[in-house]
C-alpha atoms as a PDB file:
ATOM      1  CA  UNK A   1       8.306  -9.282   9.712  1.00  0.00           C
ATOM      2  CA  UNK A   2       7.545  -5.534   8.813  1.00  0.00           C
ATOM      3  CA  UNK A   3       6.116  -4.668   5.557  1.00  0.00           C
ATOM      4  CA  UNK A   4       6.911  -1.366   4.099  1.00  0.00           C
ATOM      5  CA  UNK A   5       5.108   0.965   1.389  1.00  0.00           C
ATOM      6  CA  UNK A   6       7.548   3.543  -0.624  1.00  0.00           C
ATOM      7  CA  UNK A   7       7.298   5.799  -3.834  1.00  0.00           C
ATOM      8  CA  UNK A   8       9.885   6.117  -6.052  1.00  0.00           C
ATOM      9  CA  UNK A   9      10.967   9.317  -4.216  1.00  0.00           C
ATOM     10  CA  UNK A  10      11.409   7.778  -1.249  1.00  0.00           C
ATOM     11  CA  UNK A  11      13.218   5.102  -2.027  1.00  0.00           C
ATOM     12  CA  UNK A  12      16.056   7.782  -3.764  1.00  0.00           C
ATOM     13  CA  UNK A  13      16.001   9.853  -1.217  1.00  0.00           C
ATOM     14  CA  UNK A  14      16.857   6.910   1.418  1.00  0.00           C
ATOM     15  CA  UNK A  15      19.362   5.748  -1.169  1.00  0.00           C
ATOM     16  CA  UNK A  16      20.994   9.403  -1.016  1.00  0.00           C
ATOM     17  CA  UNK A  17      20.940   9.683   1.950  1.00  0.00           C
ATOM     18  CA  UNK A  18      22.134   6.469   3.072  1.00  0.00           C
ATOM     19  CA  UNK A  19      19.461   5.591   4.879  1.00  0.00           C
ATOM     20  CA  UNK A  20      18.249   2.206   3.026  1.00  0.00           C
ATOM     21  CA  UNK A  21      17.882  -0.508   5.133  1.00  0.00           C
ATOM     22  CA  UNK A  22      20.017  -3.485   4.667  1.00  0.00           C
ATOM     23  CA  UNK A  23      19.247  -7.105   4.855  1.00  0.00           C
ATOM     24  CA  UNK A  24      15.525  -6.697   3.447  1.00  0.00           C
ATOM     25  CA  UNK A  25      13.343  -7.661   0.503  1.00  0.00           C
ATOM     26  CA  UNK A  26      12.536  -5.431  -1.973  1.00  0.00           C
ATOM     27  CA  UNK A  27       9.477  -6.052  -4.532  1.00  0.00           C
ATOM     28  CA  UNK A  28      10.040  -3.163  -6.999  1.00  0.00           C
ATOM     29  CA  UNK A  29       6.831  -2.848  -8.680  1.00  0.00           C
ATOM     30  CA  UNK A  30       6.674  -1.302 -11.869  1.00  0.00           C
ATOM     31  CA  UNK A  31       4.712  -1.197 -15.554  1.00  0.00           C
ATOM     32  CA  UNK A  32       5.076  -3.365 -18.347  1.00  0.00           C
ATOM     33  CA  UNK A  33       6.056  -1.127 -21.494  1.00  0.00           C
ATOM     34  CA  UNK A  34       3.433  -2.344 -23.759  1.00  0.00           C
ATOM     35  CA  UNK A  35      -0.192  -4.188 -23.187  1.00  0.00           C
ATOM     36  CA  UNK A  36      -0.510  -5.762 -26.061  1.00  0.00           C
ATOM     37  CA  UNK A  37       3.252  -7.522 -25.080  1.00  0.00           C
ATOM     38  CA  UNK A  38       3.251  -9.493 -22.017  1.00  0.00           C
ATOM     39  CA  UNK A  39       6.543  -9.810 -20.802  1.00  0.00           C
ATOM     40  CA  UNK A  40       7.881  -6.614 -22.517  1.00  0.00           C
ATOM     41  CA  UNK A  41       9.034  -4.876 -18.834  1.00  0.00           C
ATOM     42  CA  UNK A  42       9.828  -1.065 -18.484  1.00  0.00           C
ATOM     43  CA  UNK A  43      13.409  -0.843 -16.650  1.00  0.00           C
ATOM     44  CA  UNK A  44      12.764   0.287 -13.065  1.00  0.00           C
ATOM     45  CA  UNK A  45      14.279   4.054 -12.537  1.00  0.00           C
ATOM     46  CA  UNK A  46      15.592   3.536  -9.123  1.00  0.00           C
ATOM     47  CA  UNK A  47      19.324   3.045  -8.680  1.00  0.00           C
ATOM     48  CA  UNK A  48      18.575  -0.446  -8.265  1.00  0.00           C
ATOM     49  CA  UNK A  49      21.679  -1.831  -8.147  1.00  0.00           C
ATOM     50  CA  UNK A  50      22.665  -0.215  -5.491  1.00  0.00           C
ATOM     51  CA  UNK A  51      19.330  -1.538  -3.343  1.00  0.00           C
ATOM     52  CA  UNK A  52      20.886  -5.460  -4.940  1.00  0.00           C
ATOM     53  CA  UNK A  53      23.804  -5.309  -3.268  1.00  0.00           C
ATOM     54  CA  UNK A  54      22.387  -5.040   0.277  1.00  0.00           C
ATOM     55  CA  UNK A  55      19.071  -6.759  -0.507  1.00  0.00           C
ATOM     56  CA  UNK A  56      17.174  -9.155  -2.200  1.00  0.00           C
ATOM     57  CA  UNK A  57      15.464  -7.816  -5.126  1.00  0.00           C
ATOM     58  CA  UNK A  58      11.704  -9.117  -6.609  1.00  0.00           C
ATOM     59  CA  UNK A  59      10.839  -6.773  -9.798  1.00  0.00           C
ATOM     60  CA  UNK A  60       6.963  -7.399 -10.838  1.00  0.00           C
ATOM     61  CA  UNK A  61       5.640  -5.331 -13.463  1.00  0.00           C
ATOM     62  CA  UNK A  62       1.782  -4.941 -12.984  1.00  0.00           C
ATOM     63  CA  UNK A  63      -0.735  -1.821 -14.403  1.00  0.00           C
ATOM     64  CA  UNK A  64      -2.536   0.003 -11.967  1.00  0.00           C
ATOM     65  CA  UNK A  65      -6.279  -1.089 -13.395  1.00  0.00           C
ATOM     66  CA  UNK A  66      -9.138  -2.922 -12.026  1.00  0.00           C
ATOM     67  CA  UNK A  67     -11.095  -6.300 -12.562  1.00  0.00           C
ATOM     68  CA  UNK A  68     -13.353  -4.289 -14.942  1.00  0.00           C
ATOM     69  CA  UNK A  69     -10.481  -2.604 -16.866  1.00  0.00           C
ATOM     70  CA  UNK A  70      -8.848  -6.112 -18.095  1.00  0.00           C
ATOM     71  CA  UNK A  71     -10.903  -7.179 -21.007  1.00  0.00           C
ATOM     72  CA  UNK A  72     -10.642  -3.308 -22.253  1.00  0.00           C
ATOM     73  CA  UNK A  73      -7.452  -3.619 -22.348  1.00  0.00           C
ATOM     74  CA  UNK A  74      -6.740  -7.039 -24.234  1.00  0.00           C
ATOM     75  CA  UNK A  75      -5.726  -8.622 -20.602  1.00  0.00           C
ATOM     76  CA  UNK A  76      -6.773 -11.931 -18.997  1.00  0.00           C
ATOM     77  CA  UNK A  77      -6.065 -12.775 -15.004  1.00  0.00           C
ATOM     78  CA  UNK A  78      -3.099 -15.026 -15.699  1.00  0.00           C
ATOM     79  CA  UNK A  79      -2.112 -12.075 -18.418  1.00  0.00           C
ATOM     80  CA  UNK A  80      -1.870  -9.346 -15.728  1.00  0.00           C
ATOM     81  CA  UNK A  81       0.236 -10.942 -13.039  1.00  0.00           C
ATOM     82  CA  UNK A  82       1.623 -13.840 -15.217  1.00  0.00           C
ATOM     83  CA  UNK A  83       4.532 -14.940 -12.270  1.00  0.00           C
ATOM     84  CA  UNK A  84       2.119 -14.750  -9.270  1.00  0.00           C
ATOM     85  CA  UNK A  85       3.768 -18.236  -7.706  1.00  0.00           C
ATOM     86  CA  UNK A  86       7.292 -16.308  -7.859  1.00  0.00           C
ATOM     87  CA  UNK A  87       6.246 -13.498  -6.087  1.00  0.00           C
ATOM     88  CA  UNK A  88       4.582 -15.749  -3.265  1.00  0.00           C
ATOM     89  CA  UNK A  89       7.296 -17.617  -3.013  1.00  0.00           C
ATOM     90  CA  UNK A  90       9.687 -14.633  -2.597  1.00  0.00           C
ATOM     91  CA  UNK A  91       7.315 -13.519   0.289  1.00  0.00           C
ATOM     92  CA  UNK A  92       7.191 -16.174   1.904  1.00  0.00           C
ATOM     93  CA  UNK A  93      10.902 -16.951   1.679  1.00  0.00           C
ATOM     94  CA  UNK A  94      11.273 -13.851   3.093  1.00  0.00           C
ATOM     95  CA  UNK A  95       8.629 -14.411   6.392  1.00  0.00           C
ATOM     96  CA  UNK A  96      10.143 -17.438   6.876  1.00  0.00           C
ATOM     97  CA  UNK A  97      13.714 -16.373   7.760  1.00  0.00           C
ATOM     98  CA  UNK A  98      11.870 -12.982   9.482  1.00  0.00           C
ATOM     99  CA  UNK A  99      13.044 -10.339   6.567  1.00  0.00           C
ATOM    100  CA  UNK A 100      11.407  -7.385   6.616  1.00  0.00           C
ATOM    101  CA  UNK A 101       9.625  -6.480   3.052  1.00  0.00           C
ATOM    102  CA  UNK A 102       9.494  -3.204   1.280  1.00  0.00           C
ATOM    103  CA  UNK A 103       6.533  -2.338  -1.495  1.00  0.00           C
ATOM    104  CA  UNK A 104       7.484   0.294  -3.786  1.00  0.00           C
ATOM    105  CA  UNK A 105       5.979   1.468  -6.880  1.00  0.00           C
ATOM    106  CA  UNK A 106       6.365   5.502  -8.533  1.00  0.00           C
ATOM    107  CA  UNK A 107       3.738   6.826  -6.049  1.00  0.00           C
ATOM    108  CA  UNK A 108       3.987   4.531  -3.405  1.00  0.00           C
ATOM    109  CA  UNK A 109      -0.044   4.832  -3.161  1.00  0.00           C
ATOM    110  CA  UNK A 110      -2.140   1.992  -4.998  1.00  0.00           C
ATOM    111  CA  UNK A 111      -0.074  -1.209  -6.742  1.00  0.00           C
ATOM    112  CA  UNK A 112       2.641  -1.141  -3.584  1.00  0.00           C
ATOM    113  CA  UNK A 113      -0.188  -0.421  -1.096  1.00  0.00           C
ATOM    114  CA  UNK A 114      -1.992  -3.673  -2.258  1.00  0.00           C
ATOM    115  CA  UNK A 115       1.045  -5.939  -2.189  1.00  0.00           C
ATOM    116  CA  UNK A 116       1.845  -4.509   1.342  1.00  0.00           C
ATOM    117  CA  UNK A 117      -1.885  -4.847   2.168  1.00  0.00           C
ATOM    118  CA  UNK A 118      -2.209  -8.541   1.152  1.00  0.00           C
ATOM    119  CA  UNK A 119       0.964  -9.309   2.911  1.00  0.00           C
ATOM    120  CA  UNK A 120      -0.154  -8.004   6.166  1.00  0.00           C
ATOM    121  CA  UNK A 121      -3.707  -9.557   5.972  1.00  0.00           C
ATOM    122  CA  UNK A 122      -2.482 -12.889   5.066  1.00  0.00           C
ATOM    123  CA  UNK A 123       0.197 -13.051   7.376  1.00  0.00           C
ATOM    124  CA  UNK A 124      -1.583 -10.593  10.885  1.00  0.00           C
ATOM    125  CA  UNK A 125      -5.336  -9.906   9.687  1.00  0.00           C
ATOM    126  CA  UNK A 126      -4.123  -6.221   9.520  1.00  0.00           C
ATOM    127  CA  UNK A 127      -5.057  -5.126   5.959  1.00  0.00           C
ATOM    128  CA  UNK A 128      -7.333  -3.205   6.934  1.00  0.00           C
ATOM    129  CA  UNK A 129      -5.084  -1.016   8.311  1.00  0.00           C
ATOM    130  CA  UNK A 130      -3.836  -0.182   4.783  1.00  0.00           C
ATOM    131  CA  UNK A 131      -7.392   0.742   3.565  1.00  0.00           C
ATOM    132  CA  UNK A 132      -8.053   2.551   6.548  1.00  0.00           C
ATOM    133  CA  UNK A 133      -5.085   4.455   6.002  1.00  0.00           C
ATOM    134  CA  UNK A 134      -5.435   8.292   3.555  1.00  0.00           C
ATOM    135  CA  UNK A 135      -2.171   8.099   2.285  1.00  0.00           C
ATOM    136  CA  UNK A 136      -2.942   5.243   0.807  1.00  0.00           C
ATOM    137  CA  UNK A 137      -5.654   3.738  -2.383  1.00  0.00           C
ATOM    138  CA  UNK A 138      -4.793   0.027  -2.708  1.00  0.00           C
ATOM    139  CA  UNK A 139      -5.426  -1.601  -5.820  1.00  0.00           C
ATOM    140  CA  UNK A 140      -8.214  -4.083  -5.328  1.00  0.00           C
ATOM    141  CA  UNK A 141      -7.729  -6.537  -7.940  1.00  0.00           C
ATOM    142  CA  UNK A 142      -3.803  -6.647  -7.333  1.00  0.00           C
ATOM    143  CA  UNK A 143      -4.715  -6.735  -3.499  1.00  0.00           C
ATOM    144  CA  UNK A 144      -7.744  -9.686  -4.280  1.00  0.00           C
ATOM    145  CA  UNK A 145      -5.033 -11.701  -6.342  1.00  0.00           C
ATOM    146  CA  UNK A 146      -2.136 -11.435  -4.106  1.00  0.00           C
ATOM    147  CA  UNK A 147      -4.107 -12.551  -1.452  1.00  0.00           C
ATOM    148  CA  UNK A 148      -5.998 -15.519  -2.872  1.00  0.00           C
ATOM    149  CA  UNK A 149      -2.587 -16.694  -4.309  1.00  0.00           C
ATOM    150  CA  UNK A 150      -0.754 -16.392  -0.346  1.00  0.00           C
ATOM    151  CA  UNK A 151      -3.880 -18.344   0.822  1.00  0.00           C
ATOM    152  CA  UNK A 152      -3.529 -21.366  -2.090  1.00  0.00           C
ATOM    153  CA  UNK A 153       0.125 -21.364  -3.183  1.00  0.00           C
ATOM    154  CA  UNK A 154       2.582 -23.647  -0.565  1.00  0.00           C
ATOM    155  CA  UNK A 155       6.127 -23.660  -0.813  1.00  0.00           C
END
């Protein structure tokens, strides 16, 4: 299994272009509208759609903040990635029938990074190789949850 990171641009431009890669798992991750309204979702701006027809589509919708940032902001753990076991088990649904996985977020830089990160760790020890890399700044705390809930979660 591959694991991919893409910004919003890049995922239009591949769409444009053609260029999108069939037969792969997408987690689209973008920001809830409101913080005081858990489970009020901003629509994702990519032609989505299209991506659906080819692929199999996971939309999370998760602010780019750390640990420290949560209480600030009226947010709890289980508040800021409420359907963690969904998004495990649409990983590793995906790993087990060898599907590659693409991140994406708008930059393509921190919340994407950290998914792709805590993918590759749990499933290769590699990472690392995402936080080693200067393209990218993974989010920590989406990166520390994803992980812990890979490690605990069975399907």
């Amino acid at each position: 299994m591959n694991v991919y990171i893409y910004s919003q641009e890049d995922m239009e431009k591949m769409l444009k272009d053609n260029t999108f890669p069939e037969h792969v798992g997408v987690i689209n991750i973008g920001e809830p509208l409101d913080k005081r309204e858990p489970g009020y979702y901003r629509t994702p701006t990519t032609s989505i759609d299209f991506v659906r027809l080819h692929n199999d589509v996971h939309a999370i919708y998760l602010y780019d903040m750390e640990a420290e940032e949560l209480a600030e902001n009226g947010l709890t753990i289980q508040t800021f990635f409420p359907h963690i076991e969904r998004t495990v088990h649409f990983i590793k649904f995906k790993h087990f029938y060898e599907q590659d996985i693409i991140c994406y977020s708008r930059s393509g830089k921190s919340r994407s990074a950290a998914c792709a990160a805590a993918i590759l760790e749990y499933y290769y020890n590699k990472g690392n190789s995402i936080f080693s890399d200067s393209r990218y700044k993974p989010n920590k705390l989406i990166y520390n949850l994803l992980l812990e809930a890979l490690r605990e979660i069975d399907i």
